[in-house]
Protein backbone atom coordinates (compact mmCIF):
# COMPACT_ATOMS: atom_id res chain seq x y z
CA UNK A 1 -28.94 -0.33 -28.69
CA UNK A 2 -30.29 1.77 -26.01
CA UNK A 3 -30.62 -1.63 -23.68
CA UNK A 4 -26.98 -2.53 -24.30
CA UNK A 5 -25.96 1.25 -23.50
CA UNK A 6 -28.12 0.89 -20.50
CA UNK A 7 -26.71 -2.72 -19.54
CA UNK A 8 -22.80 -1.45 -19.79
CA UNK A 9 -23.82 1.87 -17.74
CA UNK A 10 -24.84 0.41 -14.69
CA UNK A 11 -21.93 -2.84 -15.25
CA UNK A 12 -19.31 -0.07 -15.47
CA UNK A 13 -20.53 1.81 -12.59
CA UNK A 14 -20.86 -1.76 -10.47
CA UNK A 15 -17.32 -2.19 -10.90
CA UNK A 16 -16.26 1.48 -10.05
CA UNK A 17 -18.06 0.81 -6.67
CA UNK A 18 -16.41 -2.27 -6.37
CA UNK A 19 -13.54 -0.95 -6.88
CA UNK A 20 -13.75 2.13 -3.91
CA UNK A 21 -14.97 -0.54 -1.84
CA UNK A 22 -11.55 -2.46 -2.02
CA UNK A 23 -9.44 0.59 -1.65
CA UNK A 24 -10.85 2.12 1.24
CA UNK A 25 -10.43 -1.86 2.75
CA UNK A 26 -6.55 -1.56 2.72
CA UNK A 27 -4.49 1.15 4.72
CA UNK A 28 -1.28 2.70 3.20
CA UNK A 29 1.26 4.63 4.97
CA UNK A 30 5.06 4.71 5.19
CA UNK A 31 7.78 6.19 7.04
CA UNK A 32 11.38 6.93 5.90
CA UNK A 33 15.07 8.19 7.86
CA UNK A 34 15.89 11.78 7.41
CA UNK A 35 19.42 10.62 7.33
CA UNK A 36 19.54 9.15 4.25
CA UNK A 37 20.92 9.89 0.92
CA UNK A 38 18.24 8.54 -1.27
CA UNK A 39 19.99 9.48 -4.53
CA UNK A 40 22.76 6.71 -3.63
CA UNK A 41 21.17 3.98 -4.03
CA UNK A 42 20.72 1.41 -7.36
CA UNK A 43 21.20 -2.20 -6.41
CA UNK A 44 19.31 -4.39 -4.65
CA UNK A 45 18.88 -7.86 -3.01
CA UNK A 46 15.86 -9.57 -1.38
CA UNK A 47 16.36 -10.93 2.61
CA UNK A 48 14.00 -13.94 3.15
CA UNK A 49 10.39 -12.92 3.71
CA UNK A 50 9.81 -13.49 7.41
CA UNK A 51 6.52 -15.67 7.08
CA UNK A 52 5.61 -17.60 4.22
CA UNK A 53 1.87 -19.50 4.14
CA UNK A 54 0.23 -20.33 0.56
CA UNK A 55 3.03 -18.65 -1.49
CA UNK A 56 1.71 -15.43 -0.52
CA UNK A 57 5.51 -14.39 -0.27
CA UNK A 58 6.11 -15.27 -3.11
CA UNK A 59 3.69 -13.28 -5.05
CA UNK A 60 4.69 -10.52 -3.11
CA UNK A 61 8.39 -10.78 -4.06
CA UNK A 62 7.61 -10.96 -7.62
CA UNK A 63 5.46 -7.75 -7.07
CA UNK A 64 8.19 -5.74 -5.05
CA UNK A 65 10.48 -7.12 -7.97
CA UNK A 66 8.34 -5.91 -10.24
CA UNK A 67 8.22 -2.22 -8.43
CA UNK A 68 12.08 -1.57 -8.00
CA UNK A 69 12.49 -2.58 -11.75
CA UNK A 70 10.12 0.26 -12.64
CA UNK A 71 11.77 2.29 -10.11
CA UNK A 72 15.41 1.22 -11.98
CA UNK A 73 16.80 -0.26 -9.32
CA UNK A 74 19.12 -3.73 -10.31
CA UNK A 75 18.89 -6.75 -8.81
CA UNK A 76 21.80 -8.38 -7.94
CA UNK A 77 23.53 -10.44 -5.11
CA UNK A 78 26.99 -8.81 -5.76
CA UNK A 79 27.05 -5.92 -3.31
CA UNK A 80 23.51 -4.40 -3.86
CA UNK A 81 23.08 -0.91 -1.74
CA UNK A 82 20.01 -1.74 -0.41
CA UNK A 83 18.28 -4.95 1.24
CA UNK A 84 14.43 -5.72 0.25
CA UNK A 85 12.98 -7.32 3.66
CA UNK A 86 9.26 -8.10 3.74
CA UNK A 87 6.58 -9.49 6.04
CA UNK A 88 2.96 -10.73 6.49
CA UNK A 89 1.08 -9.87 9.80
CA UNK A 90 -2.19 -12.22 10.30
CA UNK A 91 -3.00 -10.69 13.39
CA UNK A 92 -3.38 -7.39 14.71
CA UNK A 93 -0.26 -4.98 15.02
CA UNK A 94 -0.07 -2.08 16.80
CA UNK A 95 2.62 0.08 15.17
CA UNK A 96 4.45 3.30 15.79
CA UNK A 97 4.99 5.10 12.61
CA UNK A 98 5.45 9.09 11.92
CA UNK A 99 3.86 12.23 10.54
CA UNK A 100 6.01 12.82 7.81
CA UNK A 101 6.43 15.40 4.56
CA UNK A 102 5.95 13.50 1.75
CA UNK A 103 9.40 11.72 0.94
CA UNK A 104 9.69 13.49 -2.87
CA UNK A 105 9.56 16.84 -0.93
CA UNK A 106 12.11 15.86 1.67
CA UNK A 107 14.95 14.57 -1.00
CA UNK A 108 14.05 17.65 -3.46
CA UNK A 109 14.90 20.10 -0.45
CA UNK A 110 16.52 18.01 2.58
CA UNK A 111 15.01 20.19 4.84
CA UNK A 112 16.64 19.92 8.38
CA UNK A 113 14.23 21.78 9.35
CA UNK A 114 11.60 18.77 9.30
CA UNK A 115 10.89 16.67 12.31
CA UNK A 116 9.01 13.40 13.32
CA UNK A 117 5.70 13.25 14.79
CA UNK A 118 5.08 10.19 16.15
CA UNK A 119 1.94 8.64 15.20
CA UNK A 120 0.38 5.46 16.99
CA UNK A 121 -1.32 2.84 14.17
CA UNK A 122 -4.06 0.10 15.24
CA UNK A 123 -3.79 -2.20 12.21
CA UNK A 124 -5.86 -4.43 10.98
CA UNK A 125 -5.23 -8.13 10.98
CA UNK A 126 -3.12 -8.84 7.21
CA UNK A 127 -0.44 -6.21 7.41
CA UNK A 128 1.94 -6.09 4.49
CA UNK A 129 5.64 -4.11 5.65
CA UNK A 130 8.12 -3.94 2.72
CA UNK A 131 11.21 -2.36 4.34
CA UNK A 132 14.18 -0.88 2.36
CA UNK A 133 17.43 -1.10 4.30
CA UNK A 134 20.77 0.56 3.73
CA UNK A 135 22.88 -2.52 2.99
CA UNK A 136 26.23 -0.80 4.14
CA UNK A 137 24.73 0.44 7.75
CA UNK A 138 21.68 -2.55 8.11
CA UNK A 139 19.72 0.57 9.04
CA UNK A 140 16.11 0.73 7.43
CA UNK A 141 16.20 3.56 5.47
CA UNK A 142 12.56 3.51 3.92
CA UNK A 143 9.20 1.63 5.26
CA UNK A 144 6.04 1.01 3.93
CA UNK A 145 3.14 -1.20 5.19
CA UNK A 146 -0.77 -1.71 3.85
CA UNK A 147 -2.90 -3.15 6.83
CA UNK A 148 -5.69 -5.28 6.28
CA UNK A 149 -4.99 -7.07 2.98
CA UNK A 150 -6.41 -9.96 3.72
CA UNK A 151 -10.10 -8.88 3.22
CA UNK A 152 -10.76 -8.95 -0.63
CA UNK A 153 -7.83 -10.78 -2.14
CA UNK A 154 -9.99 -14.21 -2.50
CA UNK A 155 -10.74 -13.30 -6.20
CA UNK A 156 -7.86 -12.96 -8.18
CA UNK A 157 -5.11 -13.15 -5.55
CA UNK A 158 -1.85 -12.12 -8.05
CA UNK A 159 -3.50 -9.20 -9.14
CA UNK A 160 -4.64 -7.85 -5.84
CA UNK A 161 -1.67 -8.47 -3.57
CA UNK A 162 0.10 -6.82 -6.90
CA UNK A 163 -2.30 -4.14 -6.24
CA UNK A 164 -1.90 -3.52 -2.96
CA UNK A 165 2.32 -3.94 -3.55
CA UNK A 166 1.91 -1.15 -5.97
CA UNK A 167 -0.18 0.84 -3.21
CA UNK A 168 2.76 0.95 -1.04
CA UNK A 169 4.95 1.52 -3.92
CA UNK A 170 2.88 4.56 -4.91
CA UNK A 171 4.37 6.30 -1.34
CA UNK A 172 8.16 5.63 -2.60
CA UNK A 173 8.12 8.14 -6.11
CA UNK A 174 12.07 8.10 -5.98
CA UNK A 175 13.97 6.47 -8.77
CA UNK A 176 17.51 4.06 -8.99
CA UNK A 177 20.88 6.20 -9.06
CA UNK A 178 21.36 7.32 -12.78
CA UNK A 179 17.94 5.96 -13.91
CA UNK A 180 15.78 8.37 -16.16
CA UNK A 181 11.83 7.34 -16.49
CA UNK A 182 12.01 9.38 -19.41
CA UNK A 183 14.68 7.81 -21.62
CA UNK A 184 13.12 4.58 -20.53
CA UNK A 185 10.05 4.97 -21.86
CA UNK A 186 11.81 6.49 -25.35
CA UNK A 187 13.64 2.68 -25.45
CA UNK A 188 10.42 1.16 -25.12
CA UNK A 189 8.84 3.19 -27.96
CA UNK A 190 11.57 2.68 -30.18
């Protein structure tokens, strides 16, 4: 008993290690317009992933599907209120993003008080950018991008590209127009 206690010790601890070592592989950051009404939006509709190899987009859509369901957001090709546009980087990117509050804080208080800081990114070749875009204005309202995916995905591709989906995800807390996590999960428990 002591040997099998022993054995699943050091097996749990292997994979805890393993699975730091993939996170700190992958950076996550977004950036988002202080001139939008986040609370507006409910609908949705995917734009055509701008580069497609080995049906990587395609696990990635079902992922960022996946995400704005959970997030209550509809999908729907009569007049959605915001575009979905994604893309895969193989190469290097360098990338201008911003020093931001963190986007929960900014729609709780729209504080006009906050201001960009520019930030210059060096990412790593296999950069992920979702982009959420105001379907009315075709301005992107919401961004967010994981560089260096391509390191580490070789073992169970669907799960880690969902992974890293969900990463980005994880920066963008805000929920559909009308949609209550709460009541949600009561209609699941019933």
């Amino acid at each position: 008993m002591i040997k099998y206690v022993a054995l699943l010790t050091v097996a749990l601890f292997a994979l805890v290690i393993a699975g730091c070592s993939l996170n700190r592989k992958v950076f996550v950051e977004h950036d988002y317009s202080y001139e939008t009404n986040f609370k507006d939006y409910s609908t949705y509709t995917f734009l055509e992933c701008e580069r497609d190899t080995n049906n990587l987009c395609t696990e990635i859509y079902e992922a960022i599907r996946r995400q704005m369901q959970a997030r209550g957001y509809k999908l729907t090709a009569d007049k959605p209120t915001l575009l979905v546009n994604y893309g895969i980087f193989y190469d290097n990117l360098r990338y201008q993003g911003y020093m931001q509050p963190v986007i929960k804080n900014w729609v709780d208080t729209e504080n006009d008080g906050f201001r960009y800081e520019p930030i210059k990114y060096a990412l790593d070749k296999g950069t992920l950018i979702v982009s959420l875009i105001d379907a009315e204005s075709d301005q992107v309202v919401w961004r967010g991008y994981a560089s260096g995916i391509l390191k580490g995905g070789e073992t169970n591709p669907n799960n880690y590209y969902r992974s890293v989906v969900r990463r980005i995800f994880d920066q963008y807390p805000l929920f559909a127009k009308g949609y209550d996590p709460r009541r949600y999960a009561e209609d699941i428990g019933r």
